[in-house]
PDB file of N, CA and C in Angstrom:
ATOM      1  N   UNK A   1       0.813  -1.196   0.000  1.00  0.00           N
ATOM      2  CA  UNK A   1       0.000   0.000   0.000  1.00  0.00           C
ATOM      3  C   UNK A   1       0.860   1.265   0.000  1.00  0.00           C
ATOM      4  N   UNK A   2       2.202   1.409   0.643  1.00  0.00           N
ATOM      5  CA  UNK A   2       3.021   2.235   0.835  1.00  0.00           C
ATOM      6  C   UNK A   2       4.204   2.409  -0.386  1.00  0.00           C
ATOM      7  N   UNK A   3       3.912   1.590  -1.177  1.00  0.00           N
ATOM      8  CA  UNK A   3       5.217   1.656  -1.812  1.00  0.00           C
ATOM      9  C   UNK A   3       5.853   2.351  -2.836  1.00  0.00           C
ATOM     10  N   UNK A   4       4.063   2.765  -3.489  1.00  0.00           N
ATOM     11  CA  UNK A   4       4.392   4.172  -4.432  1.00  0.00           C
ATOM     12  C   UNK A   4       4.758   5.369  -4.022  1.00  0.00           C
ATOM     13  N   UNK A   5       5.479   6.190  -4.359  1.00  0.00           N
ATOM     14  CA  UNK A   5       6.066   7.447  -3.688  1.00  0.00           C
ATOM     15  C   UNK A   5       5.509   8.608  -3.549  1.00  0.00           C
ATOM     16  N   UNK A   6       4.632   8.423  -4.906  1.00  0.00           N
ATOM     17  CA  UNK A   6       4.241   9.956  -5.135  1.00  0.00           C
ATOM     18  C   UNK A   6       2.927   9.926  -4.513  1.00  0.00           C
ATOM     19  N   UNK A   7       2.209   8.466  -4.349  1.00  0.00           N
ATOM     20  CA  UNK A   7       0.824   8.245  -4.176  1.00  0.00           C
ATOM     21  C   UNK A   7       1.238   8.643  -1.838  1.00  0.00           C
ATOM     22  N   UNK A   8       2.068   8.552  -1.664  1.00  0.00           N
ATOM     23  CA  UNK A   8       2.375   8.832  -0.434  1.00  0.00           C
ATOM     24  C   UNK A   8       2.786  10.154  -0.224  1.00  0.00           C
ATOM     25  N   UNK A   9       3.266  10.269  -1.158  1.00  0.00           N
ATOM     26  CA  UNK A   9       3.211  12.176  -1.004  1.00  0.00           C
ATOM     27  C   UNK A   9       2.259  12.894  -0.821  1.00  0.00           C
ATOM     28  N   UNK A  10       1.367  12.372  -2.274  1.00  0.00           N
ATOM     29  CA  UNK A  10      -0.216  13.136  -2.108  1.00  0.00           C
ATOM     30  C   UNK A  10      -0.842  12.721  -0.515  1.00  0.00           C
ATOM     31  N   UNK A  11      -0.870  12.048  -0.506  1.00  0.00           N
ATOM     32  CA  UNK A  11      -1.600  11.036   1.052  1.00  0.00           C
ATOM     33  C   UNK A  11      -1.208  12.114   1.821  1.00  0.00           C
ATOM     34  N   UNK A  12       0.540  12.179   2.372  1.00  0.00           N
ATOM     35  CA  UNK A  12       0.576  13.081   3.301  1.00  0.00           C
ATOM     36  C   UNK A  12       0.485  14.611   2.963  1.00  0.00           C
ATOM     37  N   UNK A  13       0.703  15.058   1.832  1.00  0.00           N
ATOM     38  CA  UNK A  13       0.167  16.352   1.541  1.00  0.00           C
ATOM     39  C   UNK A  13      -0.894  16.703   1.780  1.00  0.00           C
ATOM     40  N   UNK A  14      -2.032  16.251   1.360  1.00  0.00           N
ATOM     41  CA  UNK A  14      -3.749  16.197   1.610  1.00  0.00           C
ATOM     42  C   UNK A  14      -3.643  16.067   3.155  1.00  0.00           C
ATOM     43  N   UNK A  15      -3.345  15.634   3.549  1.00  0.00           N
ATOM     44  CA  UNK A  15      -3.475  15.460   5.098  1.00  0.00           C
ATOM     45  C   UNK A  15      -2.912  16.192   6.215  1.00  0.00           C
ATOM     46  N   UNK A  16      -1.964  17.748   5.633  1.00  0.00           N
ATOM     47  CA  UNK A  16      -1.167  18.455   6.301  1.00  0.00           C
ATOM     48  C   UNK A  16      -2.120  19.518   6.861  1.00  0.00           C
ATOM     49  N   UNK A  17      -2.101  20.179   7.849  1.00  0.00           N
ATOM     50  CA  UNK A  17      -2.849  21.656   8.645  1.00  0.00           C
ATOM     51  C   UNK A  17      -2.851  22.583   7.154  1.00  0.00           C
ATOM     52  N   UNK A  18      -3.759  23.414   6.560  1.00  0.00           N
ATOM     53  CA  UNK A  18      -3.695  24.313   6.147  1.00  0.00           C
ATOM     54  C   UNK A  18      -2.757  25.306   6.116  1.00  0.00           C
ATOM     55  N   UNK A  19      -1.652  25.837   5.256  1.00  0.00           N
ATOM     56  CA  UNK A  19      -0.628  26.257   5.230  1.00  0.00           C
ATOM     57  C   UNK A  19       0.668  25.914   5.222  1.00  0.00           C
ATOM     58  N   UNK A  20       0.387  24.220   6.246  1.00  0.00           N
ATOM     59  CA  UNK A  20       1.612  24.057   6.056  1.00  0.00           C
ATOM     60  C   UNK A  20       2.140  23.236   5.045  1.00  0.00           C
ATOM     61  N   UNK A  21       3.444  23.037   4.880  1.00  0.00           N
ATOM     62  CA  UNK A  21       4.315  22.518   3.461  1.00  0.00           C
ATOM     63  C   UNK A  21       4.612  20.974   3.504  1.00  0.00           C
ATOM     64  N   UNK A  22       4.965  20.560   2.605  1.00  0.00           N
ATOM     65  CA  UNK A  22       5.770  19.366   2.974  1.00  0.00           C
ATOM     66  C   UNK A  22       6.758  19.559   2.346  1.00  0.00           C
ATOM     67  N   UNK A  23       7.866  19.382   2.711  1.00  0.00           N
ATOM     68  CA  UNK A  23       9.819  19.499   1.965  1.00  0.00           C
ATOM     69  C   UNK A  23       9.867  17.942   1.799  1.00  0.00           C
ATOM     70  N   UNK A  24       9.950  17.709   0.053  1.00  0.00           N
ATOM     71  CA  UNK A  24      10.852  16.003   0.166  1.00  0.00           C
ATOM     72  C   UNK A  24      11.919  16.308  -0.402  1.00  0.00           C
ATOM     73  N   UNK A  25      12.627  15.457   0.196  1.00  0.00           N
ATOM     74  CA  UNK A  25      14.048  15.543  -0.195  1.00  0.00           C
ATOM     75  C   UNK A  25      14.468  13.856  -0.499  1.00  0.00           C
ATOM     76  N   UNK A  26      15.223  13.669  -1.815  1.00  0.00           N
ATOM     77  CA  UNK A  26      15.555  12.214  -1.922  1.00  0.00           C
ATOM     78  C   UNK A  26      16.891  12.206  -1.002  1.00  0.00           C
ATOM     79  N   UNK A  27      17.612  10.605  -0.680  1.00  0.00           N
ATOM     80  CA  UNK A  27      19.070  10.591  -0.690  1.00  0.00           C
ATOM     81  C   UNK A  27      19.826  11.283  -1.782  1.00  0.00           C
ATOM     82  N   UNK A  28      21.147  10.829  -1.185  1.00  0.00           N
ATOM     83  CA  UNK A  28      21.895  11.532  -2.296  1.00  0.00           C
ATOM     84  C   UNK A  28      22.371  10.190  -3.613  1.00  0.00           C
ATOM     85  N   UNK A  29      21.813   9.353  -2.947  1.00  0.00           N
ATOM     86  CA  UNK A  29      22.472   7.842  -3.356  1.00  0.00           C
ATOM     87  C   UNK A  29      21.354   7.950  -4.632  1.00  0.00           C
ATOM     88  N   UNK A  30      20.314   8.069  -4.742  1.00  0.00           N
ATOM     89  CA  UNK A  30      19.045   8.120  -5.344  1.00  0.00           C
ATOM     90  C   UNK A  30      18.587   9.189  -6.095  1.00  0.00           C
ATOM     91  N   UNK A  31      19.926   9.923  -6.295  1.00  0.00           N
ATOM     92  CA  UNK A  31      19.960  10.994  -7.352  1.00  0.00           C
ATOM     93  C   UNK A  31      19.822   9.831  -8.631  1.00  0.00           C
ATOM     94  N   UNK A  32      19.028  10.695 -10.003  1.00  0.00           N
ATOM     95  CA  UNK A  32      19.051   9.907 -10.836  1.00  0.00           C
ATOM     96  C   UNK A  32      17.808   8.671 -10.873  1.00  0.00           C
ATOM     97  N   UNK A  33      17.427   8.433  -9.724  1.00  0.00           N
ATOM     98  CA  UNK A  33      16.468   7.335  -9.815  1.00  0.00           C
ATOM     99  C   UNK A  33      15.155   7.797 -10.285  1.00  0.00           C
ATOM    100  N   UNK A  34      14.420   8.761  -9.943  1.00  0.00           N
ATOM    101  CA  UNK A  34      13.326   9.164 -10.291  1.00  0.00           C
ATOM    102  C   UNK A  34      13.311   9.390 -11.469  1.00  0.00           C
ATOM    103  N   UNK A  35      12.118   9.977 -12.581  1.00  0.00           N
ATOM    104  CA  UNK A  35      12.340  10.449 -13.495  1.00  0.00           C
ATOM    105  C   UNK A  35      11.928  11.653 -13.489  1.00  0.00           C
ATOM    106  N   UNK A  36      12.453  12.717 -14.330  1.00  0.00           N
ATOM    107  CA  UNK A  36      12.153  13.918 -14.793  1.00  0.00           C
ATOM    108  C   UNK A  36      10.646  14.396 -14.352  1.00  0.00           C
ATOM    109  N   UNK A  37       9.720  13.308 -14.988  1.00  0.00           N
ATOM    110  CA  UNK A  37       7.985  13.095 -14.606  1.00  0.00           C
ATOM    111  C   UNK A  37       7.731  13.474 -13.198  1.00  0.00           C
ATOM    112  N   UNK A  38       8.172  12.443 -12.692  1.00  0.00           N
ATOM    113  CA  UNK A  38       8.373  12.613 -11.542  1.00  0.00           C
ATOM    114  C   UNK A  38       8.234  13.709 -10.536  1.00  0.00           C
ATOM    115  N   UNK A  39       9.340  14.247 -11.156  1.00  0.00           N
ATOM    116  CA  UNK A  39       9.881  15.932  -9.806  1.00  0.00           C
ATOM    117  C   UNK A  39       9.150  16.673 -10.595  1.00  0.00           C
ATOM    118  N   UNK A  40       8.645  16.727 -11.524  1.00  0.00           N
ATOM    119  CA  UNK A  40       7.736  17.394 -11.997  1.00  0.00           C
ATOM    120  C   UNK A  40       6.198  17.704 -11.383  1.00  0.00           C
ATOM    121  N   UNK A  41       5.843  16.298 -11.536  1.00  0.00           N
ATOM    122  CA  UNK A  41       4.347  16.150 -10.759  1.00  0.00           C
ATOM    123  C   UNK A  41       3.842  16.385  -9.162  1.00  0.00           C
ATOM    124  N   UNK A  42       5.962  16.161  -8.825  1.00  0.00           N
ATOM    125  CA  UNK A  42       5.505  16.377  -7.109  1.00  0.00           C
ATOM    126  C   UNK A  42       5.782  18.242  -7.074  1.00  0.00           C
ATOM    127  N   UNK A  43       6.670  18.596  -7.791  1.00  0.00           N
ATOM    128  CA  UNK A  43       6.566  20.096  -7.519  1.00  0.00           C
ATOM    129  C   UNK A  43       5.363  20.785  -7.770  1.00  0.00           C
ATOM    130  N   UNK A  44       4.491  20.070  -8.560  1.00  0.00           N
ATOM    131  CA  UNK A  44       3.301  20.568  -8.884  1.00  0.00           C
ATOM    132  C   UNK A  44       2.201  20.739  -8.134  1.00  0.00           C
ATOM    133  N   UNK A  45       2.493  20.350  -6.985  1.00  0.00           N
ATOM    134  CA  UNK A  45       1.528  19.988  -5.821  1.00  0.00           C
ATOM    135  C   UNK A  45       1.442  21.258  -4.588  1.00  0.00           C
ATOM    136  N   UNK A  46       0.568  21.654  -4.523  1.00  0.00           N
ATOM    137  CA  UNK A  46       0.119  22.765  -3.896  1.00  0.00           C
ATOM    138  C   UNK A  46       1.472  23.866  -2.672  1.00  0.00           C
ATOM    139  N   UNK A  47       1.087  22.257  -1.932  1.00  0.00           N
ATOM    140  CA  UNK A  47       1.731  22.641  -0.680  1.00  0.00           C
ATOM    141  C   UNK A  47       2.809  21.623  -0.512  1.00  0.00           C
ATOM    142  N   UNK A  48       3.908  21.367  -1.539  1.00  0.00           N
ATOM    143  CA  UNK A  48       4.970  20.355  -1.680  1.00  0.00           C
ATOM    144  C   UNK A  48       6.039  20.802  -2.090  1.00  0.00           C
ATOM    145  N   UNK A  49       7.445  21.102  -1.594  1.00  0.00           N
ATOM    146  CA  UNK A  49       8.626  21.884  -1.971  1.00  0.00           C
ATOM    147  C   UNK A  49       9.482  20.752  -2.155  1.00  0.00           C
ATOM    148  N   UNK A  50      10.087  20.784  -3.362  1.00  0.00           N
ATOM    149  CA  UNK A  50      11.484  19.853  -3.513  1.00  0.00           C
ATOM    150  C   UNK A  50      12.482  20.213  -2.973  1.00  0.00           C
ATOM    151  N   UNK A  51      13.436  19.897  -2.282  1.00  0.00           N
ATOM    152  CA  UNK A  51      14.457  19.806  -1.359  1.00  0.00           C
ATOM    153  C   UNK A  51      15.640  19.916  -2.493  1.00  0.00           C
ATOM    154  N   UNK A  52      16.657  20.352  -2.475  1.00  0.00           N
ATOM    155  CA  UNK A  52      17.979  20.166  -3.142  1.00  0.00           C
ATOM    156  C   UNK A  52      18.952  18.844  -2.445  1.00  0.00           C
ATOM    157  N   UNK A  53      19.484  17.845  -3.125  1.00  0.00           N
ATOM    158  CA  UNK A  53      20.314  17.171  -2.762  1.00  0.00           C
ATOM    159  C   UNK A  53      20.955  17.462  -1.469  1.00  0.00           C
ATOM    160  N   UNK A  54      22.059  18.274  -1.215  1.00  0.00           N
ATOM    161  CA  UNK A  54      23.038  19.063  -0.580  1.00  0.00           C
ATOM    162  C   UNK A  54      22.440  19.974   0.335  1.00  0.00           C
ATOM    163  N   UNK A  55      20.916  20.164   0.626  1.00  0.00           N
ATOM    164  CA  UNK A  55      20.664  20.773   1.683  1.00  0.00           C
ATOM    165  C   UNK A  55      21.195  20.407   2.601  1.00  0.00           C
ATOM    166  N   UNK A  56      21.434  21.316   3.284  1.00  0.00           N
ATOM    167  CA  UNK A  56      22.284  20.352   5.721  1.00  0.00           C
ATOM    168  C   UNK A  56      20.552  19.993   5.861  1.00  0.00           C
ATOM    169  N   UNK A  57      21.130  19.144   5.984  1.00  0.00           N
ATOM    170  CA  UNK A  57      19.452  18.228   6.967  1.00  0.00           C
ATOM    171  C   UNK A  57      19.063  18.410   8.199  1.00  0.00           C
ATOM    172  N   UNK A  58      20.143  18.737   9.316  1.00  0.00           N
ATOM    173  CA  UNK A  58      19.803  18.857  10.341  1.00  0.00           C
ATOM    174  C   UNK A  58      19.506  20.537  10.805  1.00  0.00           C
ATOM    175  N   UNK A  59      19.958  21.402   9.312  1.00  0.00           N
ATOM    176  CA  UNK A  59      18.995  22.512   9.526  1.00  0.00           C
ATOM    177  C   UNK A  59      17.542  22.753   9.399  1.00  0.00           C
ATOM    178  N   UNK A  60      17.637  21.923   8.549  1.00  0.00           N
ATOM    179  CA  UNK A  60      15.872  21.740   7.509  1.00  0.00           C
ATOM    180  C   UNK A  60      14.930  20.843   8.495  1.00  0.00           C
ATOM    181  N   UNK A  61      15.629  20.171   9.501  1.00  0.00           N
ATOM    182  CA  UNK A  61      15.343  19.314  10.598  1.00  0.00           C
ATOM    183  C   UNK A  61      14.942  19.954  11.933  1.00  0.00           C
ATOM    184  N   UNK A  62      15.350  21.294  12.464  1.00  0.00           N
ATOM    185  CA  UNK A  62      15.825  22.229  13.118  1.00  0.00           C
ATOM    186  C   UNK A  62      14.177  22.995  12.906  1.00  0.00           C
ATOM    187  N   UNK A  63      13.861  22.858  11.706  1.00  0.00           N
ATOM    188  CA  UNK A  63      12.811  24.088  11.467  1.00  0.00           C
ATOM    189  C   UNK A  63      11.490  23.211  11.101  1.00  0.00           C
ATOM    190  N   UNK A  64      11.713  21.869  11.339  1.00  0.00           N
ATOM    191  CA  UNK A  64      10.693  21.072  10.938  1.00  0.00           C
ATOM    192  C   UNK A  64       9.839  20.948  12.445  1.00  0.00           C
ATOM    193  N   UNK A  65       8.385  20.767  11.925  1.00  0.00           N
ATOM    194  CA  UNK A  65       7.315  20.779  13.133  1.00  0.00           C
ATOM    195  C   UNK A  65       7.490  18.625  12.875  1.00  0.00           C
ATOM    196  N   UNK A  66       8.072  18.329  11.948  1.00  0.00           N
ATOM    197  CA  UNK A  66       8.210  16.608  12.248  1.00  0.00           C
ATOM    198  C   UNK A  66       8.880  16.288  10.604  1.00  0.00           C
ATOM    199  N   UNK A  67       9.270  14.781  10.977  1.00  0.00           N
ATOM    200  CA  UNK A  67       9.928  14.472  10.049  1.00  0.00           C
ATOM    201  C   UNK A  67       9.036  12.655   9.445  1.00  0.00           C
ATOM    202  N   UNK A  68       9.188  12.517   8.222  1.00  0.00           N
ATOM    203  CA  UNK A  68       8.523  11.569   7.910  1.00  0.00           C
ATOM    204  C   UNK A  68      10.077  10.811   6.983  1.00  0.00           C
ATOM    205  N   UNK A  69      10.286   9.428   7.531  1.00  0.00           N
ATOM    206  CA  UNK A  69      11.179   9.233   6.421  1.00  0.00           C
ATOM    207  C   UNK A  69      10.697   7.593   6.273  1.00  0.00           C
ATOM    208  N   UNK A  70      11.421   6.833   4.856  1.00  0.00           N
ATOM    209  CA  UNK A  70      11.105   5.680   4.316  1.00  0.00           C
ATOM    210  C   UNK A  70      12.127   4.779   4.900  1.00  0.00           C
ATOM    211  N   UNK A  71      13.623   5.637   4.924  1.00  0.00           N
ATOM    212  CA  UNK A  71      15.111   4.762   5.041  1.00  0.00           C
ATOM    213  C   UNK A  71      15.835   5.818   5.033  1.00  0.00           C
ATOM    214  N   UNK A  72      16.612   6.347   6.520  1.00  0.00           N
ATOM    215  CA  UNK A  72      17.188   7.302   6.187  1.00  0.00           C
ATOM    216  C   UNK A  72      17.773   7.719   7.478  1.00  0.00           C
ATOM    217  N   UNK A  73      19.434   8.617   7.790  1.00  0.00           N
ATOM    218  CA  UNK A  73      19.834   8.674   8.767  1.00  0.00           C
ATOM    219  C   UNK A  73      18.587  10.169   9.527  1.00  0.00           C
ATOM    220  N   UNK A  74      17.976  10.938   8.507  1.00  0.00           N
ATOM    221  CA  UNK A  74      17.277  12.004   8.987  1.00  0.00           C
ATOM    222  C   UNK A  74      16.493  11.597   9.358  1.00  0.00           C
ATOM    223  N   UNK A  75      15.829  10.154   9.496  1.00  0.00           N
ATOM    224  CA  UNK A  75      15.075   9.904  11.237  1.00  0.00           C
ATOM    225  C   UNK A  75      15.626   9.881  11.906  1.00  0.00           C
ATOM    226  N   UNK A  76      16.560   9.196  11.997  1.00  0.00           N
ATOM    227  CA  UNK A  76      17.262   9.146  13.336  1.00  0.00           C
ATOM    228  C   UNK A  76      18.057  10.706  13.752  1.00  0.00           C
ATOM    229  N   UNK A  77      18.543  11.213  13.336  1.00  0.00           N
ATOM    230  CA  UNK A  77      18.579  12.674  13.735  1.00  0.00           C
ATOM    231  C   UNK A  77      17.730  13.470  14.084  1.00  0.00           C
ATOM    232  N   UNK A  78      16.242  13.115  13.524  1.00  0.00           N
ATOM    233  CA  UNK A  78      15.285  14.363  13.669  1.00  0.00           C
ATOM    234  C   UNK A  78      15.278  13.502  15.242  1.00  0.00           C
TER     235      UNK A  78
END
């Protein structure tokens, strides 16, 4: 049920407080995996900001009201 990405994006987008955003950010390992389509359709989404590779995480972590991750050391940091 979880395994599509974007269909979990929308899920938690639709489901955020009014106003607020969601930031995804891929690994850095997983550059390249998506397609073009892809970052397309999720930037397209209301209240959904694409993240840059090379953001510091534990700033973007710092300013986050929570963190949602699949596989990733930014759970365990947040």
């Amino acid at each position: 049920e979880y395994t599509n990405e974007y269909s979990n994006i929308i899920n938690i987008a639709n489901n955020l407080p009014f106003g607020t955003y969601l930031y995804v950010k891929d690994h850095k390992s997983a550059k390249g995996v998506q397609s073009y389509e892809f970052y397309k359709k999720v930037s397209s989404l209301p209240n959904v900001r694409l993240v840059n590779f090379d953001v510091n995480i534990k700033r973007l972590i710092l300013k986050s009201l929570g963190v949602i991750t699949v596989n990733s050391t930014a759970g365990y940091e947040a």
